[in-house]
Protein backbone atom coordinates (compact mmCIF):
# COMPACT_ATOMS: atom_id res chain seq x y z
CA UNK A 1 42.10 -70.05 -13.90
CA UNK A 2 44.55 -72.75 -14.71
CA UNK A 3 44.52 -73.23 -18.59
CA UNK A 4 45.61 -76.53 -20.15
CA UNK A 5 46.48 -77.47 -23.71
CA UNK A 6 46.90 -79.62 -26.54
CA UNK A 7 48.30 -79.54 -30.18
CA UNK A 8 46.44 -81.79 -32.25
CA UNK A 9 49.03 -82.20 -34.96
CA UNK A 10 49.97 -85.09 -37.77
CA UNK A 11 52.76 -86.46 -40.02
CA UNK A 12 51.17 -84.46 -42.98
CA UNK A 13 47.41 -83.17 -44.25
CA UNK A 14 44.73 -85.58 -44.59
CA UNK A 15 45.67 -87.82 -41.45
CA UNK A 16 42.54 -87.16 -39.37
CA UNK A 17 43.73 -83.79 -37.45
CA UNK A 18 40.53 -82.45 -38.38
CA UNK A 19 38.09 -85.09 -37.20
CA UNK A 20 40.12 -86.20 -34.15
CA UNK A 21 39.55 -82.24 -32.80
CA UNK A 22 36.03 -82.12 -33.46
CA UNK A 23 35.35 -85.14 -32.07
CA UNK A 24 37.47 -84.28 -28.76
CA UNK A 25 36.22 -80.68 -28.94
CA UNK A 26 32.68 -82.05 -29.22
CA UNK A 27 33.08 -84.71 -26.38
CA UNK A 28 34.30 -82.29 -23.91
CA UNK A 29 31.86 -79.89 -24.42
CA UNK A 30 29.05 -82.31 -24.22
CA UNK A 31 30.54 -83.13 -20.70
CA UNK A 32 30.50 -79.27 -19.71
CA UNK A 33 34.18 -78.79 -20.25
CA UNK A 34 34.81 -75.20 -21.30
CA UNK A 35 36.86 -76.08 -23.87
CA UNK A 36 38.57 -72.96 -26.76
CA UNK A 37 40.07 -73.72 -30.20
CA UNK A 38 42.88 -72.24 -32.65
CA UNK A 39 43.85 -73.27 -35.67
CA UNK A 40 47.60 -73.08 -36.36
CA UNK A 41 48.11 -71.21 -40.05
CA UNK A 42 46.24 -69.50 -42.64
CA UNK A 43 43.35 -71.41 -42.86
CA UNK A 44 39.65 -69.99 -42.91
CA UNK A 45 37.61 -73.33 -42.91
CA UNK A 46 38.43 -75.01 -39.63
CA UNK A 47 38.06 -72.50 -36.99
CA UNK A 48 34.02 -72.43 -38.25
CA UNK A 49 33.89 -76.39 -37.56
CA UNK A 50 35.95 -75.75 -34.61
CA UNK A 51 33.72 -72.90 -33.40
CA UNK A 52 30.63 -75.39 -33.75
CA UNK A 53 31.96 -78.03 -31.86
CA UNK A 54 33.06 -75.53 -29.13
CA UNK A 55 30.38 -73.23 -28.90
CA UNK A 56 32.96 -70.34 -28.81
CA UNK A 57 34.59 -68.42 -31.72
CA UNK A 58 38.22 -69.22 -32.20
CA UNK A 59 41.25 -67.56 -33.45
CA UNK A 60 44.18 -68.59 -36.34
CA UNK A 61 47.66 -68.38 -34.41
CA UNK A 62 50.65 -67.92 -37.35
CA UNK A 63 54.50 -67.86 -36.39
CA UNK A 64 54.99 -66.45 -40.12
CA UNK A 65 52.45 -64.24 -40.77
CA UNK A 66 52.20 -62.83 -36.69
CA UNK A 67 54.25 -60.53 -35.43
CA UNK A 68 55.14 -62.25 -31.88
CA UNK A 69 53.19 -59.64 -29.74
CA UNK A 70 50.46 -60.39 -32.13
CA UNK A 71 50.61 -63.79 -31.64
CA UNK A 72 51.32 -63.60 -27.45
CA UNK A 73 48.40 -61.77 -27.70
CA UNK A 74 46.06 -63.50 -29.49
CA UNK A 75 47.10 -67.04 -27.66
CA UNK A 76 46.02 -65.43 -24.76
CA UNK A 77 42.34 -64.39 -25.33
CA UNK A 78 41.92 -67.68 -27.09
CA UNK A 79 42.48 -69.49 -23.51
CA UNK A 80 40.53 -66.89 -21.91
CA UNK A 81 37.91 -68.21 -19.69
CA UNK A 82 39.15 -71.96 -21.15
CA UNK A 83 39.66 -75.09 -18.79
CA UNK A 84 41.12 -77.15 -22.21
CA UNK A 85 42.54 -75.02 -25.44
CA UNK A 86 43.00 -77.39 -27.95
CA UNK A 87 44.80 -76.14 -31.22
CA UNK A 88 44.83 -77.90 -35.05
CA UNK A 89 48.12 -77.79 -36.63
CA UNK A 90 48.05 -77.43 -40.44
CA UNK A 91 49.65 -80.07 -42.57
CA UNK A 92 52.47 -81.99 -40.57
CA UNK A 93 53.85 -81.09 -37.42
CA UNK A 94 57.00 -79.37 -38.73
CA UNK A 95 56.34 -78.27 -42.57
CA UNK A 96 56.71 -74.88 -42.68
CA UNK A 97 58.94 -72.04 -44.18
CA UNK A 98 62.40 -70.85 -43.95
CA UNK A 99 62.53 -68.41 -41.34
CA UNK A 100 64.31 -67.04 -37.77
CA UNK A 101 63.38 -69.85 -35.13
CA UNK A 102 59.77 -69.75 -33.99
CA UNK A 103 58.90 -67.72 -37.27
CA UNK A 104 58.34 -70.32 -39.95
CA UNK A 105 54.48 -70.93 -39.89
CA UNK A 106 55.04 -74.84 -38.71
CA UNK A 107 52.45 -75.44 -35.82
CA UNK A 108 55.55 -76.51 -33.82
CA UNK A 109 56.58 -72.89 -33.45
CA UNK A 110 53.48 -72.77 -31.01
CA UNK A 111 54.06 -75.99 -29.27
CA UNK A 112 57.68 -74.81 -28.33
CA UNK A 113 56.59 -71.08 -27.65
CA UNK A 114 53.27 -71.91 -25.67
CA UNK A 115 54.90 -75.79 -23.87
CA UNK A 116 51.42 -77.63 -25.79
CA UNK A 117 52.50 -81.10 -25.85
CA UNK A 118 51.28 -82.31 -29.21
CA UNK A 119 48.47 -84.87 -29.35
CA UNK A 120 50.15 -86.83 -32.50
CA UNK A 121 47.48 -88.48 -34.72
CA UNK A 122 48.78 -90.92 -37.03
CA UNK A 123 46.73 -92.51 -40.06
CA UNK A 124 48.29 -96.10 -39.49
CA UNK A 125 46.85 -97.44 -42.55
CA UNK A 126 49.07 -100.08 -44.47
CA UNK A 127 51.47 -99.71 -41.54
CA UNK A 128 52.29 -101.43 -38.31
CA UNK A 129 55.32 -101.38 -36.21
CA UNK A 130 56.38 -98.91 -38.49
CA UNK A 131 54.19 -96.01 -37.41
CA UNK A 132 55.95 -95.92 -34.38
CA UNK A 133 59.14 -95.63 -35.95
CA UNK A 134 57.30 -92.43 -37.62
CA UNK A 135 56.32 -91.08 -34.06
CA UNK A 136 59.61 -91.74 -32.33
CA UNK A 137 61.11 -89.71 -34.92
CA UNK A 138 58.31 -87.29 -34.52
CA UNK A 139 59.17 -86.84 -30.98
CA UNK A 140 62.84 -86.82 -31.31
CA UNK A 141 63.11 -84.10 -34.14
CA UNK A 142 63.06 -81.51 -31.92
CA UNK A 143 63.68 -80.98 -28.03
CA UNK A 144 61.57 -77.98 -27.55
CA UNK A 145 58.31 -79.66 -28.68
CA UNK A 146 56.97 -82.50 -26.89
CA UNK A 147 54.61 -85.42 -28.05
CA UNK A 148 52.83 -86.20 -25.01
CA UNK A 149 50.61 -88.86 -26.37
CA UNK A 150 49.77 -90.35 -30.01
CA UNK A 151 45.92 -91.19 -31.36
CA UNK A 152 45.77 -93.90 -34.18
CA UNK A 153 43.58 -93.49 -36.71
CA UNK A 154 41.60 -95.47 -39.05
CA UNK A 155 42.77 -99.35 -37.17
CA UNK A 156 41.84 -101.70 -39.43
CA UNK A 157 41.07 -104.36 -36.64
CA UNK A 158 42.00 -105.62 -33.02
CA UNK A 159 44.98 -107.40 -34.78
CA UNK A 160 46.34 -104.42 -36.05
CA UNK A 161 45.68 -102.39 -33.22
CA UNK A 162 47.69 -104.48 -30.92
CA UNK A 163 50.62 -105.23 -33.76
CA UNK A 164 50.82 -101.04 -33.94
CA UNK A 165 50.72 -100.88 -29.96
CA UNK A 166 52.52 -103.32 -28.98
CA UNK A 167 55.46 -101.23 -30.83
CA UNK A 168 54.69 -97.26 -29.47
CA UNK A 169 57.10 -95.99 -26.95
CA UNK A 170 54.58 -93.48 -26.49
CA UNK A 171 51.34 -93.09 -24.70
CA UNK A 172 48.50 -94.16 -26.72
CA UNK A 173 45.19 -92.01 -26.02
CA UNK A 174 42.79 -93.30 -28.41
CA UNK A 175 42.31 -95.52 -31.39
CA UNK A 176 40.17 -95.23 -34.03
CA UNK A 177 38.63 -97.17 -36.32
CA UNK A 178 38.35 -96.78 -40.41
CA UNK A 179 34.89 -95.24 -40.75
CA UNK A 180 33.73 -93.52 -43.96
CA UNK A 181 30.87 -92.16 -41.88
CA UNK A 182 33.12 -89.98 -39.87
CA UNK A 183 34.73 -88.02 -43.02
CA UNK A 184 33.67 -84.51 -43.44
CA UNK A 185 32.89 -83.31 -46.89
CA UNK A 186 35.69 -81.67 -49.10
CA UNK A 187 35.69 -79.03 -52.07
CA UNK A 188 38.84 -77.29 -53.94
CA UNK A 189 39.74 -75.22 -50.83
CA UNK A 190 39.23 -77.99 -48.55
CA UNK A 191 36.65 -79.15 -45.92
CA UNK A 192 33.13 -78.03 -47.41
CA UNK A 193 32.15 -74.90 -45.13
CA UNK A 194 31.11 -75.53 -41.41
CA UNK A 195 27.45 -73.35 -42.32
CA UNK A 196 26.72 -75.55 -45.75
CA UNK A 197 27.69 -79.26 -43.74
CA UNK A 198 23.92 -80.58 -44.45
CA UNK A 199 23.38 -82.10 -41.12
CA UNK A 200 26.43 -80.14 -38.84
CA UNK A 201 25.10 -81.12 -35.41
CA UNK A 202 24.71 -84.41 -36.01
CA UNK A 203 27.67 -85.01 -37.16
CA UNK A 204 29.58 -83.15 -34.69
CA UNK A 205 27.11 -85.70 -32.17
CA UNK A 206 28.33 -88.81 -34.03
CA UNK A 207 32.45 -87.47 -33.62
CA UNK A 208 31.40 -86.60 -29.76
CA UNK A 209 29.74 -90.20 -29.29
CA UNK A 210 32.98 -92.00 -31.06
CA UNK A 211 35.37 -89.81 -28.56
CA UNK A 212 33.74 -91.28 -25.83
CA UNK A 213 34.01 -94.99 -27.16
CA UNK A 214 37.28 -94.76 -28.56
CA UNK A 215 39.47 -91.78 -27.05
CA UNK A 216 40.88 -91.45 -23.27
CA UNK A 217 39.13 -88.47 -22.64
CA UNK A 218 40.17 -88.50 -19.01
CA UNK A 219 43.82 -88.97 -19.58
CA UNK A 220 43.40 -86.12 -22.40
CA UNK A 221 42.10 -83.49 -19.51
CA UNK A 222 44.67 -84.70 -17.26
CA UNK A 223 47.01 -82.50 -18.78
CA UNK A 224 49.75 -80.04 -17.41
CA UNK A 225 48.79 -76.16 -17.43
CA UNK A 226 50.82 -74.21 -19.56
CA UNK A 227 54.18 -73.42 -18.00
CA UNK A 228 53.59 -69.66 -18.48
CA UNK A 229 51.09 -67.53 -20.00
CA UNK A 230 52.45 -64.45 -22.33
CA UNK A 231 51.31 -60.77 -20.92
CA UNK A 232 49.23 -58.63 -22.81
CA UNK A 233 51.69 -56.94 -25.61
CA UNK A 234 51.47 -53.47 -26.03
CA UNK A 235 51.96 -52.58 -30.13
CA UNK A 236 50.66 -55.98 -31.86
CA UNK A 237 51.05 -54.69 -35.38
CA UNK A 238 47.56 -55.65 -36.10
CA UNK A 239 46.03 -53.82 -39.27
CA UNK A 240 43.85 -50.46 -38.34
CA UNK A 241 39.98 -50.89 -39.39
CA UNK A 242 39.72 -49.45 -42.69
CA UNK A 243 36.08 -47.60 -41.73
CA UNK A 244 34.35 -46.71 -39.08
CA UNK A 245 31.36 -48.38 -40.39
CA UNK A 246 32.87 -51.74 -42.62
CA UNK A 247 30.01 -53.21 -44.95
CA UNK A 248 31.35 -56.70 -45.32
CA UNK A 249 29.60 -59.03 -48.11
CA UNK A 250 28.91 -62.15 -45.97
CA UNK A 251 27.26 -65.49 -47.37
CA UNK A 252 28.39 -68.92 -49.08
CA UNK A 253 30.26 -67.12 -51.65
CA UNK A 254 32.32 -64.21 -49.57
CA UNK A 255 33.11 -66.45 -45.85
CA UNK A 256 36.39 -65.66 -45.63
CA UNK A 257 37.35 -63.29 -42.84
CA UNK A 258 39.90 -63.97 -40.10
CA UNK A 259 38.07 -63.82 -36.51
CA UNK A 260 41.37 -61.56 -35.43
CA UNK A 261 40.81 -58.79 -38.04
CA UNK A 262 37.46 -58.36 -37.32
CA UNK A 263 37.40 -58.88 -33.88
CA UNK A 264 40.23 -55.99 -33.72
CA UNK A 265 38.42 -53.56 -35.71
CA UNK A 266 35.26 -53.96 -33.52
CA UNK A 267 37.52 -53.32 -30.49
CA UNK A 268 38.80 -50.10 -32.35
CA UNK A 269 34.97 -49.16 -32.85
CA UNK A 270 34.69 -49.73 -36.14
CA UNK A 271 30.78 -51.34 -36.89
CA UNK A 272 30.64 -54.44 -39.31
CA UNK A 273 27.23 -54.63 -41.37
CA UNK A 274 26.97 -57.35 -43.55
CA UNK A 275 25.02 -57.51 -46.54
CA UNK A 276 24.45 -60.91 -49.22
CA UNK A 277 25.23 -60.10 -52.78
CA UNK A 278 23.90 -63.76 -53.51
CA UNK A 279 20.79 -62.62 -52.21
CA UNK A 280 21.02 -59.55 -53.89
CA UNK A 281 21.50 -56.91 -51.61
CA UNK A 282 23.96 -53.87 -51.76
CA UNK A 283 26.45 -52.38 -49.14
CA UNK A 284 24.08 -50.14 -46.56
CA UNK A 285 24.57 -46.86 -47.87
CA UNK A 286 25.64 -45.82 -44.29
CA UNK A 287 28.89 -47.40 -44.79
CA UNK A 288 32.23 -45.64 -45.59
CA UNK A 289 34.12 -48.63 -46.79
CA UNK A 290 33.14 -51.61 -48.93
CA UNK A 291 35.12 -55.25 -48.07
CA UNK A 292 34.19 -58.04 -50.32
CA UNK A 293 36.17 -61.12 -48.65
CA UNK A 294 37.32 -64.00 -49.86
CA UNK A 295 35.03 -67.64 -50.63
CA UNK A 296 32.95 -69.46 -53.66
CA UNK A 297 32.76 -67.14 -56.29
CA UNK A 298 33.31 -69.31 -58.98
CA UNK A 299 30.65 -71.70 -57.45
CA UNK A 300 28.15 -68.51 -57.05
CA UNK A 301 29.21 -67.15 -60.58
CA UNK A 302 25.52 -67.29 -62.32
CA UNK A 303 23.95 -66.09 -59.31
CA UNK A 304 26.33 -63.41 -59.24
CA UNK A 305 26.19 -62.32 -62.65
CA UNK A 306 22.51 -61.45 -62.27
CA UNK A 307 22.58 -59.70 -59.05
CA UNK A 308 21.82 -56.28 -60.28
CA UNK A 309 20.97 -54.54 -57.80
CA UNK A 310 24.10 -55.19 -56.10
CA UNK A 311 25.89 -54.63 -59.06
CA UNK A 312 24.37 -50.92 -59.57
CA UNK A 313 24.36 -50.16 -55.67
CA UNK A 314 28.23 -50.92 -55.44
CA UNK A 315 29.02 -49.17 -58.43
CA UNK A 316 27.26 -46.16 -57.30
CA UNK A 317 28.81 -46.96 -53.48
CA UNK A 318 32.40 -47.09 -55.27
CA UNK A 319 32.18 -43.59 -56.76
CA UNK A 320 32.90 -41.81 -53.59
CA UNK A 321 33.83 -44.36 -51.30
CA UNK A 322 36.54 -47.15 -51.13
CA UNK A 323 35.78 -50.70 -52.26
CA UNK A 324 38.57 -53.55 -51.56
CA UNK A 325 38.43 -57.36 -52.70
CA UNK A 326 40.42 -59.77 -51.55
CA UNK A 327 40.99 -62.80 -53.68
CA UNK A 328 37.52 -64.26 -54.23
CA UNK A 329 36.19 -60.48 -53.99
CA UNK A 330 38.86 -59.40 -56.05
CA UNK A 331 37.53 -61.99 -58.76
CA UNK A 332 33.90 -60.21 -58.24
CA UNK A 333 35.44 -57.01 -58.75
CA UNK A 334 36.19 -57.49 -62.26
CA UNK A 335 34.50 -57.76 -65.51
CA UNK A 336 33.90 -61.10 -65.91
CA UNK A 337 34.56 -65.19 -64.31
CA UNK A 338 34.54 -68.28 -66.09
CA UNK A 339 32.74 -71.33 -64.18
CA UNK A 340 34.21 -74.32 -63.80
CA UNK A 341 31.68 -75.40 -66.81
CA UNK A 342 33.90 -72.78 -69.20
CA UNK A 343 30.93 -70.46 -69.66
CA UNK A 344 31.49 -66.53 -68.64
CA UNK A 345 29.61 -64.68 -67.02
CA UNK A 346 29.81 -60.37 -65.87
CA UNK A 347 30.79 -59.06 -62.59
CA UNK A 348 30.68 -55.44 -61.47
CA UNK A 349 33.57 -54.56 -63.69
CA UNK A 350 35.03 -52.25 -60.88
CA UNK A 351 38.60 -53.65 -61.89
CA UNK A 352 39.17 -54.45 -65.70
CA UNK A 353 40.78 -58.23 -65.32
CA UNK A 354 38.70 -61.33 -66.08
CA UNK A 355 39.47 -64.35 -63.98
CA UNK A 356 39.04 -68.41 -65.14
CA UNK A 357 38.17 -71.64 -62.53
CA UNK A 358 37.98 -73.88 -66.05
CA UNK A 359 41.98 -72.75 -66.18
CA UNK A 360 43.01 -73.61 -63.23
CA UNK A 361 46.55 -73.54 -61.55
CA UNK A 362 47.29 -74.05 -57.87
CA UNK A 363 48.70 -70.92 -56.59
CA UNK A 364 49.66 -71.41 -53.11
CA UNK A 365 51.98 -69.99 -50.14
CA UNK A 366 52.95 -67.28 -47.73
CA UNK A 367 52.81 -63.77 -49.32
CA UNK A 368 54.64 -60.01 -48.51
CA UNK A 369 53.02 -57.56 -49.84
CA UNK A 370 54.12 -54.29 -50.34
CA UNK A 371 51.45 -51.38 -51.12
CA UNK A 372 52.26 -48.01 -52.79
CA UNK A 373 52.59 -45.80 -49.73
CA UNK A 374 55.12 -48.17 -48.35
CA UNK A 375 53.06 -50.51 -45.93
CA UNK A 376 54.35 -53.75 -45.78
CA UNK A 377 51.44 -56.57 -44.90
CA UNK A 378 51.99 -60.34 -44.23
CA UNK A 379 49.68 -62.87 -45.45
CA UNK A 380 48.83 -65.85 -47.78
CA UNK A 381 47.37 -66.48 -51.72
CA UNK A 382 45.62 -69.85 -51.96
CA UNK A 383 43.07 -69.87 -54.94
CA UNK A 384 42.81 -71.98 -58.55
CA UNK A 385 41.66 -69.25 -60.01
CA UNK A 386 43.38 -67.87 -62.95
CA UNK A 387 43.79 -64.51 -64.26
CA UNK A 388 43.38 -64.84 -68.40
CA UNK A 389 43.22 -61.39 -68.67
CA UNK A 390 45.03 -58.48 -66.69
CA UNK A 391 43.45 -55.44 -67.77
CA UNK A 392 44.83 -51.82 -67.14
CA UNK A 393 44.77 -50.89 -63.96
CA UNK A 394 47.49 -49.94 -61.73
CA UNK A 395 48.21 -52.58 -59.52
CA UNK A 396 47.62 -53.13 -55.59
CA UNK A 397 50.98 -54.36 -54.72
CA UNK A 398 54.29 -55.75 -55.29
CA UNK A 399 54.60 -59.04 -53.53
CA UNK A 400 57.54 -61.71 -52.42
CA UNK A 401 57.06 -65.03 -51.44
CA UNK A 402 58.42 -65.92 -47.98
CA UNK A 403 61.44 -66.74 -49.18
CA UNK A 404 61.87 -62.96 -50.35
CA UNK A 405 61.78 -64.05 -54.27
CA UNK A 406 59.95 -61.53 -55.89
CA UNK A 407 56.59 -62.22 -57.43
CA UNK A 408 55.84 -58.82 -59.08
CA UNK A 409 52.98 -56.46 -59.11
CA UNK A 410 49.71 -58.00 -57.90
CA UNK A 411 45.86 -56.88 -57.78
CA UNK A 412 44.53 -53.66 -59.72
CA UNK A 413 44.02 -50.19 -58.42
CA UNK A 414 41.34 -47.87 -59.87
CA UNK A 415 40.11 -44.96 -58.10
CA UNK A 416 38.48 -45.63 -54.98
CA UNK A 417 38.79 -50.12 -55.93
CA UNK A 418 41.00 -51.65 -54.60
CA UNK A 419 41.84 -55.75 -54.70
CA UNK A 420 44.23 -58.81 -55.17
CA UNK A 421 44.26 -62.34 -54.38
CA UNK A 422 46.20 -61.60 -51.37
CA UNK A 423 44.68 -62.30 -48.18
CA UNK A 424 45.64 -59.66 -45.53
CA UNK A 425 46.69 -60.91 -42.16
CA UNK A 426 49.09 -58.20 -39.89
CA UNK A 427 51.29 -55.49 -40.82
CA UNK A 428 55.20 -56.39 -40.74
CA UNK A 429 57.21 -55.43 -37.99
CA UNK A 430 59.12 -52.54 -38.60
């Protein structure tokens, strides 16, 4: 099958990226387009919008965090089966890290590696003929990545569509108007999540009905295949399950899993049973390994605090069998969080640290962690939480940033509990 692309990519965050894929994404399915997404970065909110407009799951692709087999390999079964792949860059086009070329974590990494010309949207608000200045340097920053057509976002009028259009040396495939009624809700983390969006379809209706009226959708299919498609790689680095049978806590406040970990582990025969600890139920006893993931905690913390039964059941699960939180399950893991409000409220107590969301600090950016038997992991921190008191335990891991600076020990470590706000992503190459 003949697999075409884009890279839906911006000047910087909050220019529309978001919105313009949905809405495309949305569009194209509603016209019977199979149509696959990826999300460029760590990021565990947009691939569940994405996967809602599409129908499909999709996949995060990181230059950074990826290994390149891991990454060859995971491009590839995300334009499985696909007539359009259509990928969300994270912040701008080019803002990444430091790093070898093709390994900083920008989404242009994947637009050079993969030949996706990128679909540039630009918020033209309080600009005209400049914003084409800004996408002719854009386009010229770099000769492996190409900008084969721009989108312009929130147009304040006819008038200042044609003064911004009149100006673009590129190919202009859709305008858009300002509209407060396309916006998607946002928290702390970002977009609210894709499974609390009060009304999800029909909003993802609205974005497909304002593709048709104001984006070329034909031009937009009309797109070159990719030049090459990578093989399947043999070693991808990708982290071993942890159990055969994984008891993952799963509900509004533990959401985040990457679709590449757990799709990996499945493949490897591990079996995933979820359980709610908002709703008050403990890991199935037929498990062999606990995973509390990332989320809401700290927006979950009462409800948490009186969940007893899950409380007991893990405590009792964690005497003989391993337990590991990552970031907001690493907050759940020990003895007590303080709400946004400032009151504090018990957790399982697994781990001896107490975390705060009323102190908050922005802690933010690629992460190498190191664990005690010598494992090296790559992945991300991105939380507000802070930690006002460390306890006792041993910790998890020494981490760098991606710079290599060193960021010290990390996490706790107490018997069979593990956890950290590190979020895992691959295993280094050796």
């Amino acid at each position: 099958m003949t697999t075409r692309g884009w890279l839906v990519a911006a000047p910087r965050s909050g220019g529309g990226k978001t919105t313009v894929t949905l809405a495309l994404v949305a569009a194209l399915r509603r016209r019977g387009v199979r149509v696959r997404t990826a999300k460029s970065g760590p990021d565990y909110i947009d691939p569940a919008f994405h996967a809602a407009a599409s129908g499909a799951p999709g996949v995060n692709l990181d230059s950074w965090a990826m290994p390149p087999p891991l990454l060859d390999r995971l491009f590839t079964q995300a334009a499985e089966g696909a007539e359009l792949l259509v990928v969300e860059s994270a912040m701008g086009l080019f803002d990444g890290v430091a790093g070898p070329t093709g390994r900083t974590g920008n989404a242009a990494d994947l637009a050079a590696r993969y030949g996706l010309p990128v679909l540039l949207v630009l918020d033209v608000t309080g600009q005209a003929q400049t914003a084409a200045a800004v996408a002719q340097g854009i386009a010229r920053f770099d000769p492996a990545v190409r900008v084969g057509g721009v989108i312009l976002n929130r147009v304040g009028s006819d008038k200042h569509r044609r003064s911004v259009e009149a100006a673009m040396r590129l190919p202009v495939l859709g305008v858009v108007p300002r509209d407060a009624g396309l916006a998607l809700p946002e928290r702390h983390l970002g977009l609210v999540q894709a499974a609390e969006h009060p009304a999800l379809a029909a909003q993802l209706e609205r974005l497909a009905d304002m593709a048709e009226r104001c984006l070329d959708l034909d031009a937009l299919l009309d797109v070159s295949p990719f030049p090459a498609m990578p093989g399947q790689p043999g070693n991808t680095n990708l982290l071993s399950p942890p159990g055969q049978r994984i008891a993952i806590a799963s509900d509004a406040a533990f959401s985040f899993t990457y679709p590449h970990l757990l799709r990996a582990w499945r493949e490897a025969g591990a079996e995933l049973l979820r359980f709610s600890p908002l709703a008050n139920e403990p890991p199935p006893d037929s498990a062999d390994i606990c995973w509390l993931p990332g989320g809401y905690p700290e927006l979950h913390a009462p409800a948490l605090a009186v969940a007893d039964r899950f409380h007991a059941e893990l405590r009792r699960f964690a005497e003989t069998r391993p337990v590991h939180g990552e970031c907001g399950g690493h907050m759940v893991l020990g003895a007590a969080l303080t709400a946004a409000d400032g009151s504090t409220h018990p957790m399982t107590g697994l781990l001896g640290h107490i975390t705060s969301f009323a102190q908050r600090g922005l802690h933010l950016g690629y992460r190498r962690a190191t664990l005690p038997d010598g494992t090296v992991l790559r992945g991300h921190e991105f939380h507000y939480a802070t930690v006002t008191q460390p306890g006792d335990d041993a910790p998890y891991a020494t981490v760098e940033d991606a710079a290599g600076a060193s960021l010290g020990p990390t996490g706790g470590r107490r018997g069979y509990v593990t956890g950290s706000f590190f979020h895992a992503i691959a295993r280094e190459t050796a």
